[in-house]
Protein backbone atom coordinates (compact mmCIF):
# COMPACT_ATOMS: atom_id res chain seq x y z
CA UNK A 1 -12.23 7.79 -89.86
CA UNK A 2 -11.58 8.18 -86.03
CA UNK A 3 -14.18 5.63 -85.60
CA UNK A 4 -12.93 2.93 -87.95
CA UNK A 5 -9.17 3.20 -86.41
CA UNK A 6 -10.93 3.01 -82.46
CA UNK A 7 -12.73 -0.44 -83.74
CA UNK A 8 -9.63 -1.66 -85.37
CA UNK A 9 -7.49 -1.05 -82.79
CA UNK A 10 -9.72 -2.39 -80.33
CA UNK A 11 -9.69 -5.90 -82.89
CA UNK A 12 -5.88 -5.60 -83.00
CA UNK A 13 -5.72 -5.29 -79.24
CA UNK A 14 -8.64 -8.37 -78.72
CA UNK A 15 -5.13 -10.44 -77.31
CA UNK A 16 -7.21 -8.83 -74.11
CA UNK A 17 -11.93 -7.63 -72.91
CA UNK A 18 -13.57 -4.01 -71.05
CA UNK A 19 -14.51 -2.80 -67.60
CA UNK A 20 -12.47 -3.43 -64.39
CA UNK A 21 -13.15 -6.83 -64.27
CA UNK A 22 -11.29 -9.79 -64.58
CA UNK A 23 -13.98 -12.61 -65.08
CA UNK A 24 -14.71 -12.93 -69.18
CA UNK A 25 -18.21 -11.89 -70.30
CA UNK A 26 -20.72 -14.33 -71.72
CA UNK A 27 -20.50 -15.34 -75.48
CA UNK A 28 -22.03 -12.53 -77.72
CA UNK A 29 -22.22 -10.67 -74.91
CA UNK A 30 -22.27 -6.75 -76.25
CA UNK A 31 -19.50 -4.99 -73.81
CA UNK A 32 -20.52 -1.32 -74.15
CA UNK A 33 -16.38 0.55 -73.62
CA UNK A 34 -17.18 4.20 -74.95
CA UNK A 35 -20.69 5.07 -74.13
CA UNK A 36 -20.79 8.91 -75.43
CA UNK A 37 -20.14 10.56 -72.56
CA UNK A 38 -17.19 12.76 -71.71
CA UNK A 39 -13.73 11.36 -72.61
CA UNK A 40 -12.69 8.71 -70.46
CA UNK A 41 -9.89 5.87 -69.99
CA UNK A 42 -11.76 2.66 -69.42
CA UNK A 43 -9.75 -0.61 -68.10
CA UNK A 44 -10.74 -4.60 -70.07
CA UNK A 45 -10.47 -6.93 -67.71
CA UNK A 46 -8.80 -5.02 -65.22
CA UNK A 47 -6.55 -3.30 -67.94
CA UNK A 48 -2.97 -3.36 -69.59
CA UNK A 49 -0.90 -6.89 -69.60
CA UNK A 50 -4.15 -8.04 -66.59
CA UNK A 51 -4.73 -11.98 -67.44
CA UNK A 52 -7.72 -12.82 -68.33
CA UNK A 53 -9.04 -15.31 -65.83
CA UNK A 54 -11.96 -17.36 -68.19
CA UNK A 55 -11.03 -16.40 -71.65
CA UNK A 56 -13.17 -16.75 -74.34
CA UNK A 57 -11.55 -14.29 -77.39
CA UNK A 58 -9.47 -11.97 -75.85
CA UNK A 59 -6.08 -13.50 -73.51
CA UNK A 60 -5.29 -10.24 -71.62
CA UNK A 61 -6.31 -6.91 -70.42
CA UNK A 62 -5.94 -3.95 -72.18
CA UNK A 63 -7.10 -0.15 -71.57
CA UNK A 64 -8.97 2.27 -74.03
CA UNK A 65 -9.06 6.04 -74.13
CA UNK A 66 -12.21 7.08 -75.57
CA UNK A 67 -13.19 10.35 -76.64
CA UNK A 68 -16.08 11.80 -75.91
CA UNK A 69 -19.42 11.58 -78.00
CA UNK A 70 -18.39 8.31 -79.14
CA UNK A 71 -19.97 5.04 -78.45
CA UNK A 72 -17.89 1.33 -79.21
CA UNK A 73 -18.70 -1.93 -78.15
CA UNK A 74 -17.48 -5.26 -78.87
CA UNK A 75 -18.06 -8.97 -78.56
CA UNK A 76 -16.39 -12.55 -77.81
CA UNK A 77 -18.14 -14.22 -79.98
CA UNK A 78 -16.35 -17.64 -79.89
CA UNK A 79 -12.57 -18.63 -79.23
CA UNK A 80 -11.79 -17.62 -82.93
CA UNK A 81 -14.05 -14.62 -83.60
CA UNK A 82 -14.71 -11.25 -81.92
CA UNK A 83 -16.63 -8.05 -83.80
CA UNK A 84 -16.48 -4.67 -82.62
CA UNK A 85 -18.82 -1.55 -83.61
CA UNK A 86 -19.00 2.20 -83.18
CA UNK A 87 -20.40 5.53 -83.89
CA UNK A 88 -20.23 9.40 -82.77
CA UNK A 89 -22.64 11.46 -81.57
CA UNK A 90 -21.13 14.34 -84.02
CA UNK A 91 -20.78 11.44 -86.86
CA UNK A 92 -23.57 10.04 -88.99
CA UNK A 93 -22.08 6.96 -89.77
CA UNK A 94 -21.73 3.33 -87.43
CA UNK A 95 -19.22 0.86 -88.44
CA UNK A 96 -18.58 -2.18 -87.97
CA UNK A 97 -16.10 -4.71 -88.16
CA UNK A 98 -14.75 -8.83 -86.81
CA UNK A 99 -11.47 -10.81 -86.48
CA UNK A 100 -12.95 -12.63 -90.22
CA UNK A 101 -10.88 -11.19 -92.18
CA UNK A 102 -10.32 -7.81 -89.45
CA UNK A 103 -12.04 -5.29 -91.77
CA UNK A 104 -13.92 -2.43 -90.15
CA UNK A 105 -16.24 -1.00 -92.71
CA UNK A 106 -19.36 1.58 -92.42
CA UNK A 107 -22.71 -0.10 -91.39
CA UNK A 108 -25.59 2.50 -91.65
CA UNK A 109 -26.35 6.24 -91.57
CA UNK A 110 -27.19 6.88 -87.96
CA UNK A 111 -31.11 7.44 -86.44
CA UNK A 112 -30.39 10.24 -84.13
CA UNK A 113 -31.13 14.14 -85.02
CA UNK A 114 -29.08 15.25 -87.40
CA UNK A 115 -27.70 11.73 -87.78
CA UNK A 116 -26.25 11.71 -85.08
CA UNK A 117 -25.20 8.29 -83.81
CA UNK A 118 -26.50 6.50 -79.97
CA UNK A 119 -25.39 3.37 -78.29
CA UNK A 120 -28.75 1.10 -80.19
CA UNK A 121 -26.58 2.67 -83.65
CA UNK A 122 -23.92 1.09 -82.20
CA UNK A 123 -25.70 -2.14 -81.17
CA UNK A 124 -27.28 -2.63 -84.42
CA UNK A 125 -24.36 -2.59 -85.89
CA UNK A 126 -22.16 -5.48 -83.50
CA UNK A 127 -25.15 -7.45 -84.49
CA UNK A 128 -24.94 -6.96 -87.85
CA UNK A 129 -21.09 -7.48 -87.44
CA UNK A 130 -21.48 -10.86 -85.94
CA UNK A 131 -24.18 -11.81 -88.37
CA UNK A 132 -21.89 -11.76 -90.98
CA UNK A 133 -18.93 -14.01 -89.46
């Protein structure tokens, strides 16, 4: 459940894209933000209210705390669509979600031991997520 509320917010907050930069990312472009290790606050393009210089999706900055063992990751995939994905490394579950429609649902049991999720989980599923819009 933590998962599915960390994609949606980070589709509810796509007014903004990851990592202390300002210059957009390539279309489809996977932007790993939470990438299992220890809990962290990570800035999109140079963070909170930061304009984004060469938007694609998302307008303006924004940060995200992530906790740790997770892994999320999102996309610009055009002007009009985004998709987001995640997992845990204590989870067993990756979800996935877009802005068609802005549904975050589970995508597949995870591969790791013990089903635990890793970032290709993750990736698997933002492909999956923008196969579908």
């Amino acid at each position: 459940m933590k998962m599915k509320i960390i994609a949606l917010s980070l589709m509810m907050s796509a007014g903004s894209v990851f990592a202390a930069d300002a210059a957009a990312p390539p279309t489809n472009a996977e932007r790993a933000v939470c990438v299992g290790d220890a809990a962290a606050k990570f800035k999109v393009y140079d963070g909170s209210g930061t304009p984004v210089a060469a938007p694609i999706f998302v307008k303006t900055g924004f940060d995200v705390q992530c906790s740790s063992n997770t892994y999320v990751s999102f996309a610009e995939n055009s002007g009009t669509q985004f998709t987001v994905a995640s997992g845990s490394k204590k989870g067993n579950q990756s979800f996935k979600g877009s802005s068609n429609g802005g549904a975050v649902t589970v995508h597949l049991k995870c591969t790791g031991a013990n089903d635990a999720c890793g970032a290709g989980d993750v990736t698997t599923a933002l492909t999956a997520a923008a196969a579908s819009i």
